[in-house]
C-alpha atoms as a PDB file:
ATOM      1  CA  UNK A   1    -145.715  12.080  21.101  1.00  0.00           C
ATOM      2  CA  UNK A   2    -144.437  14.909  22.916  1.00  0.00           C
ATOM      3  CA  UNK A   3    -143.379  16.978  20.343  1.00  0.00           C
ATOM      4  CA  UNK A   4    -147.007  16.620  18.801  1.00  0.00           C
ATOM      5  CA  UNK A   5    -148.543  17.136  22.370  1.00  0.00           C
ATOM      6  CA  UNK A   6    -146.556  20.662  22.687  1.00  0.00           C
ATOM      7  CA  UNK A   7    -147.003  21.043  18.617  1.00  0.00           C
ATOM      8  CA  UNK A   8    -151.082  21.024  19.525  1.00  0.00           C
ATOM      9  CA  UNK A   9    -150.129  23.350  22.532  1.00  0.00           C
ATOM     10  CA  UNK A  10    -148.913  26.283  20.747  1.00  0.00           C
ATOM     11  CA  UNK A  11    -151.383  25.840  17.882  1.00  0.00           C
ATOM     12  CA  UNK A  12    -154.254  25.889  20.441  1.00  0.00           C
ATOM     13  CA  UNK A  13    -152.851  29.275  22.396  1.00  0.00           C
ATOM     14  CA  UNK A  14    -152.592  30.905  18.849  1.00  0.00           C
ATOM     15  CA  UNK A  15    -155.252  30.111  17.117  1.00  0.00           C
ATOM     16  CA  UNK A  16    -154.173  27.874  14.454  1.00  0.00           C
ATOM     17  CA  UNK A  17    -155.218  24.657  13.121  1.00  0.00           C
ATOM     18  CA  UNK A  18    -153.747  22.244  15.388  1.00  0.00           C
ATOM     19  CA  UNK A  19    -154.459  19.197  12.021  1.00  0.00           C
ATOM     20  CA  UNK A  20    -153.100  21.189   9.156  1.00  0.00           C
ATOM     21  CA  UNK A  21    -149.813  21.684  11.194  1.00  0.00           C
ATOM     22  CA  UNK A  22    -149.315  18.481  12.136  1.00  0.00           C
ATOM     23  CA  UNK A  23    -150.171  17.278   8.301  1.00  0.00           C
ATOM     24  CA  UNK A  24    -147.297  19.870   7.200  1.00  0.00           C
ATOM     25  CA  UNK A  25    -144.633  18.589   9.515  1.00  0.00           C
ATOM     26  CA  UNK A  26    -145.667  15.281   8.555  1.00  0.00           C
ATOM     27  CA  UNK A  27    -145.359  15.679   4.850  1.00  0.00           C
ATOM     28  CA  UNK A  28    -141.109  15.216   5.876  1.00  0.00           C
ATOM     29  CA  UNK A  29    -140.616  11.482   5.044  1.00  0.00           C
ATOM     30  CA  UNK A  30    -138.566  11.318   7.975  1.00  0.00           C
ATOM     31  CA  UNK A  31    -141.410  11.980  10.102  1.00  0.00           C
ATOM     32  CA  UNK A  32    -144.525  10.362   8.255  1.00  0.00           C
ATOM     33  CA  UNK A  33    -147.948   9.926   9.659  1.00  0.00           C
ATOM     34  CA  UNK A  34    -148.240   7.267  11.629  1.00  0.00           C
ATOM     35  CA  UNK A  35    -149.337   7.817  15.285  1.00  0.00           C
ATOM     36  CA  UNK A  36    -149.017  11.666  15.370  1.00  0.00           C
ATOM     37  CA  UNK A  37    -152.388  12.752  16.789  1.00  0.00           C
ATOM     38  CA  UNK A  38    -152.145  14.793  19.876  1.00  0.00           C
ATOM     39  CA  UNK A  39    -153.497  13.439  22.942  1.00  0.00           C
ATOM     40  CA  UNK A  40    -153.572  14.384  26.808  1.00  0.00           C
ATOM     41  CA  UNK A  41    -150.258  13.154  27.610  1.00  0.00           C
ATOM     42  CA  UNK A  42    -148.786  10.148  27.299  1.00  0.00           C
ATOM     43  CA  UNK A  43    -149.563   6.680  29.500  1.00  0.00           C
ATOM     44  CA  UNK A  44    -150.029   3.477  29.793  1.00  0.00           C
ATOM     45  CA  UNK A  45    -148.668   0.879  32.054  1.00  0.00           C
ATOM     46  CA  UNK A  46    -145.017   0.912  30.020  1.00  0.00           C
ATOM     47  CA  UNK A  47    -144.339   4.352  28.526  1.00  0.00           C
ATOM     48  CA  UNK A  48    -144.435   6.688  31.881  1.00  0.00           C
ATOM     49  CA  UNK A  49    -142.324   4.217  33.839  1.00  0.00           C
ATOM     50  CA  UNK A  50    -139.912   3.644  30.648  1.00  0.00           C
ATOM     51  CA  UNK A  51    -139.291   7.030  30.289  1.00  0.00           C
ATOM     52  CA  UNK A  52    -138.998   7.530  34.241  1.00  0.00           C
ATOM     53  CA  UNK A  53    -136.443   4.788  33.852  1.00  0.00           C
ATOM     54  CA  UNK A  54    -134.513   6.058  31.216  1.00  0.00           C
ATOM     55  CA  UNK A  55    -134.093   9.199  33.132  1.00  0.00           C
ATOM     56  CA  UNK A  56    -132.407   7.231  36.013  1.00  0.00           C
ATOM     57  CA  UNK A  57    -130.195   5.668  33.204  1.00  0.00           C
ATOM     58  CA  UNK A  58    -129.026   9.404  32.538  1.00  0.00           C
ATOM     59  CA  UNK A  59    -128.509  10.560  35.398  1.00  0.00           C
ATOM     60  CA  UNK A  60    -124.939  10.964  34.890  1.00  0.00           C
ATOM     61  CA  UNK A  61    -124.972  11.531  31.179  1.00  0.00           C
ATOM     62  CA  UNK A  62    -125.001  14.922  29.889  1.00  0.00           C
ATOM     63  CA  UNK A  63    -128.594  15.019  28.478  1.00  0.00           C
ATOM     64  CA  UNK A  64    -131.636  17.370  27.792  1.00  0.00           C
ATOM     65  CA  UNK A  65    -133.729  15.492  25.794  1.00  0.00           C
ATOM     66  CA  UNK A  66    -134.861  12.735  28.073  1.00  0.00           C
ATOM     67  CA  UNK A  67    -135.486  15.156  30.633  1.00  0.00           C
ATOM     68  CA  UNK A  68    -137.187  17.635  28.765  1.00  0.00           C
ATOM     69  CA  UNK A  69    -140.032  14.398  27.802  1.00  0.00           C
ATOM     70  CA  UNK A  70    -140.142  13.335  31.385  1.00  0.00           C
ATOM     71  CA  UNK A  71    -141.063  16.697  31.836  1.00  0.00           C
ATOM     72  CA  UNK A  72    -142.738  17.498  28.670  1.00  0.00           C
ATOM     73  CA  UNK A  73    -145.612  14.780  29.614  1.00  0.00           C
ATOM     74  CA  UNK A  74    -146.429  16.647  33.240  1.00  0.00           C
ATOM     75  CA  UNK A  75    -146.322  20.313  31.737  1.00  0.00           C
ATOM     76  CA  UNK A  76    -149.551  19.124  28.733  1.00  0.00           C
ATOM     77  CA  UNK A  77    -151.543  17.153  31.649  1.00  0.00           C
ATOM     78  CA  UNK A  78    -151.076  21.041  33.400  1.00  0.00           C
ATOM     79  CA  UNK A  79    -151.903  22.770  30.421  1.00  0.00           C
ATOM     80  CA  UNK A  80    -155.140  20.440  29.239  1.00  0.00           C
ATOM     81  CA  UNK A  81    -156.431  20.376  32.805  1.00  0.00           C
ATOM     82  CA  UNK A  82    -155.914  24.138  32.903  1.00  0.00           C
ATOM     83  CA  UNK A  83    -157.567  24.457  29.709  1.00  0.00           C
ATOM     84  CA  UNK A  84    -161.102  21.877  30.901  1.00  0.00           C
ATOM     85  CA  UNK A  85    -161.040  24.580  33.865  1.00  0.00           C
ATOM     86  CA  UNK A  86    -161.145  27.357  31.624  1.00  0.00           C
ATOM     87  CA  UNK A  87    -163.906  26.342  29.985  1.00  0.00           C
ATOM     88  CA  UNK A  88    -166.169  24.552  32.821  1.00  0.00           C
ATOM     89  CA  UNK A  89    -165.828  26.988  35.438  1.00  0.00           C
ATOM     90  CA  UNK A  90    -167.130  25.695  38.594  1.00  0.00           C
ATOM     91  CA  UNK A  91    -169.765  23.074  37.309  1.00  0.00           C
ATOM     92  CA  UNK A  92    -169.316  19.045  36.809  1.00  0.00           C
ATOM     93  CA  UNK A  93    -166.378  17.920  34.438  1.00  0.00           C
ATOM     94  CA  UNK A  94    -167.393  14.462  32.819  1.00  0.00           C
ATOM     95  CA  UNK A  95    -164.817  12.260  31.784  1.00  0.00           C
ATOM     96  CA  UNK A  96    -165.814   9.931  29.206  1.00  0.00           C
ATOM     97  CA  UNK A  97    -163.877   7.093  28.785  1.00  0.00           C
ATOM     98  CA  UNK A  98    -160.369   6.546  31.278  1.00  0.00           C
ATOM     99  CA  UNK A  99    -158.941   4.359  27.872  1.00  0.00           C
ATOM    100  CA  UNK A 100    -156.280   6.019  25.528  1.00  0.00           C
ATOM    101  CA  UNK A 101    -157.517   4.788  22.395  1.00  0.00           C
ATOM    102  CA  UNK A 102    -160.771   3.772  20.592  1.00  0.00           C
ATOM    103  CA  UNK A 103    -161.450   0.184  21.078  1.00  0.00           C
ATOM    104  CA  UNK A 104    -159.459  -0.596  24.283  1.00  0.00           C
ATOM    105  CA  UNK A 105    -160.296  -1.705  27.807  1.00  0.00           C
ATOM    106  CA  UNK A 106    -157.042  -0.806  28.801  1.00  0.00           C
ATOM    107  CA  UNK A 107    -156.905   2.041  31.243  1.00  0.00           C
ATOM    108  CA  UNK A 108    -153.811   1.415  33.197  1.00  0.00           C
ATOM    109  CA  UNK A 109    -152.070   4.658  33.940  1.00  0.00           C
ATOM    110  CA  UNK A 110    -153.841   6.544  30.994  1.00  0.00           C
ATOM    111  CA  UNK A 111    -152.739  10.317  31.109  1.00  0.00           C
ATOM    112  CA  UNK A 112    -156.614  11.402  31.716  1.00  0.00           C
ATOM    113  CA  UNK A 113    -155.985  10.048  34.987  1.00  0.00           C
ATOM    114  CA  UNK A 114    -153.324  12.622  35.807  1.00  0.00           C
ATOM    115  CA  UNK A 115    -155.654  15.173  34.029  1.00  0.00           C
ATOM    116  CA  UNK A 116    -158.250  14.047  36.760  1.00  0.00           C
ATOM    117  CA  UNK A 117    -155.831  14.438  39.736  1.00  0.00           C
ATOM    118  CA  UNK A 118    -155.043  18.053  39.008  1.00  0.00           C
ATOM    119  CA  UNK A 119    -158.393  18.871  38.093  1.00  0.00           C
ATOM    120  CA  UNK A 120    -159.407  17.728  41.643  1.00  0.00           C
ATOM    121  CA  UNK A 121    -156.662  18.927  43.225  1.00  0.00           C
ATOM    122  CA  UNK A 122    -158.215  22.912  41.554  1.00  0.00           C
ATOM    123  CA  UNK A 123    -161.118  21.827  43.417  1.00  0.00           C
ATOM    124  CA  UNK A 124    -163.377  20.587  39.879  1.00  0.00           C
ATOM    125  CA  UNK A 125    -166.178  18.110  40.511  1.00  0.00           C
ATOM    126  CA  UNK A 126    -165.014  15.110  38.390  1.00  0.00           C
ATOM    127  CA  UNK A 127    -167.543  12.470  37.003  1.00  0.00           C
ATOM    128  CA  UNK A 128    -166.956   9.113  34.867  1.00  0.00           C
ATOM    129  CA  UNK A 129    -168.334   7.373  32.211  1.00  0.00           C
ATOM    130  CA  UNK A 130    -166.541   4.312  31.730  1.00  0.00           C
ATOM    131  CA  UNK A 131    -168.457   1.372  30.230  1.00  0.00           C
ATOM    132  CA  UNK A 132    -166.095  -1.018  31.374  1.00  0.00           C
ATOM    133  CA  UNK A 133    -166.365  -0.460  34.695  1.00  0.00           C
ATOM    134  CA  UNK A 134    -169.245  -2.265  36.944  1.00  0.00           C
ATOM    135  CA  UNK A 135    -167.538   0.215  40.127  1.00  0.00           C
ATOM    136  CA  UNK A 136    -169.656   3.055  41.453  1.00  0.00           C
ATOM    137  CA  UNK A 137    -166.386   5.332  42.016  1.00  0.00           C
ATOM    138  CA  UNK A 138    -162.855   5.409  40.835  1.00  0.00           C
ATOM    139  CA  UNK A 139    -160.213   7.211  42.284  1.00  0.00           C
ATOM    140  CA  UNK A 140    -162.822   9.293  43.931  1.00  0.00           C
ATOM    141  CA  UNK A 141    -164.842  10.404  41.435  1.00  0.00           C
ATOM    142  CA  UNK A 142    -168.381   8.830  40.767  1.00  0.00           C
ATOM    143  CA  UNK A 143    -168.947   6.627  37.874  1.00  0.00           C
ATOM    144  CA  UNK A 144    -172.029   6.738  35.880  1.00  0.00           C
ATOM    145  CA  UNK A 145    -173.157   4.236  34.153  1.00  0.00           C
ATOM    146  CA  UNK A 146    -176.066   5.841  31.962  1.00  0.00           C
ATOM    147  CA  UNK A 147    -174.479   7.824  29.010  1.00  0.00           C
ATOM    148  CA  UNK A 148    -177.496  10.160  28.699  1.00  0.00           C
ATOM    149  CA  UNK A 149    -177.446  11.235  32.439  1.00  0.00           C
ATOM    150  CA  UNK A 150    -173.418  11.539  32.359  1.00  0.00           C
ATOM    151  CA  UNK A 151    -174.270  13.903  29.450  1.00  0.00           C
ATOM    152  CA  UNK A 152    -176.618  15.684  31.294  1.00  0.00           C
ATOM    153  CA  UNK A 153    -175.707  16.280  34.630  1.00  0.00           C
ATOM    154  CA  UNK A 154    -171.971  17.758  32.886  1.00  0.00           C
ATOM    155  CA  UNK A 155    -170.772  21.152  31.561  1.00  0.00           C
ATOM    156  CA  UNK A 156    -167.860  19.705  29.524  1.00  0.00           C
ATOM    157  CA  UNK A 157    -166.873  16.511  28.596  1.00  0.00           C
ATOM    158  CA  UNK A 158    -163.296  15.516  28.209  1.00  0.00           C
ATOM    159  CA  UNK A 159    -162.474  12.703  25.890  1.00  0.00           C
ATOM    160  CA  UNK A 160    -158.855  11.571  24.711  1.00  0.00           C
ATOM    161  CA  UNK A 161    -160.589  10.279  21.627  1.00  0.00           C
ATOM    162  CA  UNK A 162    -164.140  11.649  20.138  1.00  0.00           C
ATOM    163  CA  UNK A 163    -166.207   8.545  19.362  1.00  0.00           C
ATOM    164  CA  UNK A 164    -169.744   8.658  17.342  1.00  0.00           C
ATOM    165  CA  UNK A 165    -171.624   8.255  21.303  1.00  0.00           C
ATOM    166  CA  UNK A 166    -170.019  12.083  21.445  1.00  0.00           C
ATOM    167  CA  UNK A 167    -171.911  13.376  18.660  1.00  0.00           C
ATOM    168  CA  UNK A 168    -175.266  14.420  19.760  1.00  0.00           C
ATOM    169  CA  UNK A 169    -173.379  16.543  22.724  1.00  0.00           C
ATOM    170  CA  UNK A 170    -170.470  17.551  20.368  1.00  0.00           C
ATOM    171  CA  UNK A 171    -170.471  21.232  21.554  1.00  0.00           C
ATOM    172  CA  UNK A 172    -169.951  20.303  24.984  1.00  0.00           C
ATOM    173  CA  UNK A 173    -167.053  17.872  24.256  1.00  0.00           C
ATOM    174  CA  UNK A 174    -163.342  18.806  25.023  1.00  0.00           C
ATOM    175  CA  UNK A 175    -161.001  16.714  23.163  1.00  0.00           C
ATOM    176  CA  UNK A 176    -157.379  16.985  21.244  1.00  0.00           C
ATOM    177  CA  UNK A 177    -158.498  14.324  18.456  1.00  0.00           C
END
């Protein structure tokens, strides 16, 4: 995931086509593929503390690898969130959807919500639309619970995965799918 996360980096800061790249690499049987759509980061209740874990494990192993994905995860939530900012300036970032994939409730640790943290932290004015949730906030950012006035009252909307609701505001939608 990482190496398709930074992959989708450097085709984004030069212009390329971030899905013909990944279809090349992928065309090496060794890589196939399955699961190799960028994304925010990774998350998820296992994956960021597995990794974390790992790291521990290697502490006194000579290692770069592990590191370097620890790592790798932190440096795309900087670059995405940097890139939102970029394009919304100083008016209301909506976040649709805190899940990491179509069809799931599942929003435990989901790399959007370290994409919402820094964006906060740069001072952005973060809104939700997550269907799932009957709340009013989460982590300190108001949740709407009408999809046309999230889509109004927001200059960009961020979405780890574009779903058919997206397509009447398309040209306002940020997304790495």
């Amino acid at each position: 995931m990482s190496f398709f996360n930074e992959l989708d980096t450097y085709t984004q800061l030069k212009g390329l086509n971030t899905k013909e790249i990944i279809e090349g690499v992928c065309l090496d049987p060794r890589i196939g593929s399955h699961y190799n759509n960028p994304s925010f980061g990774y998350g998820g209740y296992c994956l960021p503390k597995d990794t974390k874990q790992l790291l521990a494990n290697f502490n006194f192993v000579p290692n770069k690898l592990i590191r370097a994905i620890v790592e790798s995860n932190d440096v795309r939530k900087d670059f995405i969130s940097e890139e939102i900012l970029s394009r919304a300036g100083k008016r209301v970032i909506g976040v649709y959807r805190l899940t990491m994939k179509s069809g799931s409730d599942n929003f435990r640790e989901s790399s959007i919500q370290g994409v919402i943290k820094r964006l906060r932290v740069k001072g952005a004015t973060v809104v939700i639309y997550e269907p799932t949730l009957s709340a009013d906030s989460f982590d300190g950012c108001k949740v709407i619970h009408s999809f046309k006035e999230f889509a109004d009252m927001t200059s960009v909307i961020v979405a780890n995965r574009f779903s058919e609701e997206l397509e009447s505001v398309k040209d306002k939608v940020f997304t790495r799918d």
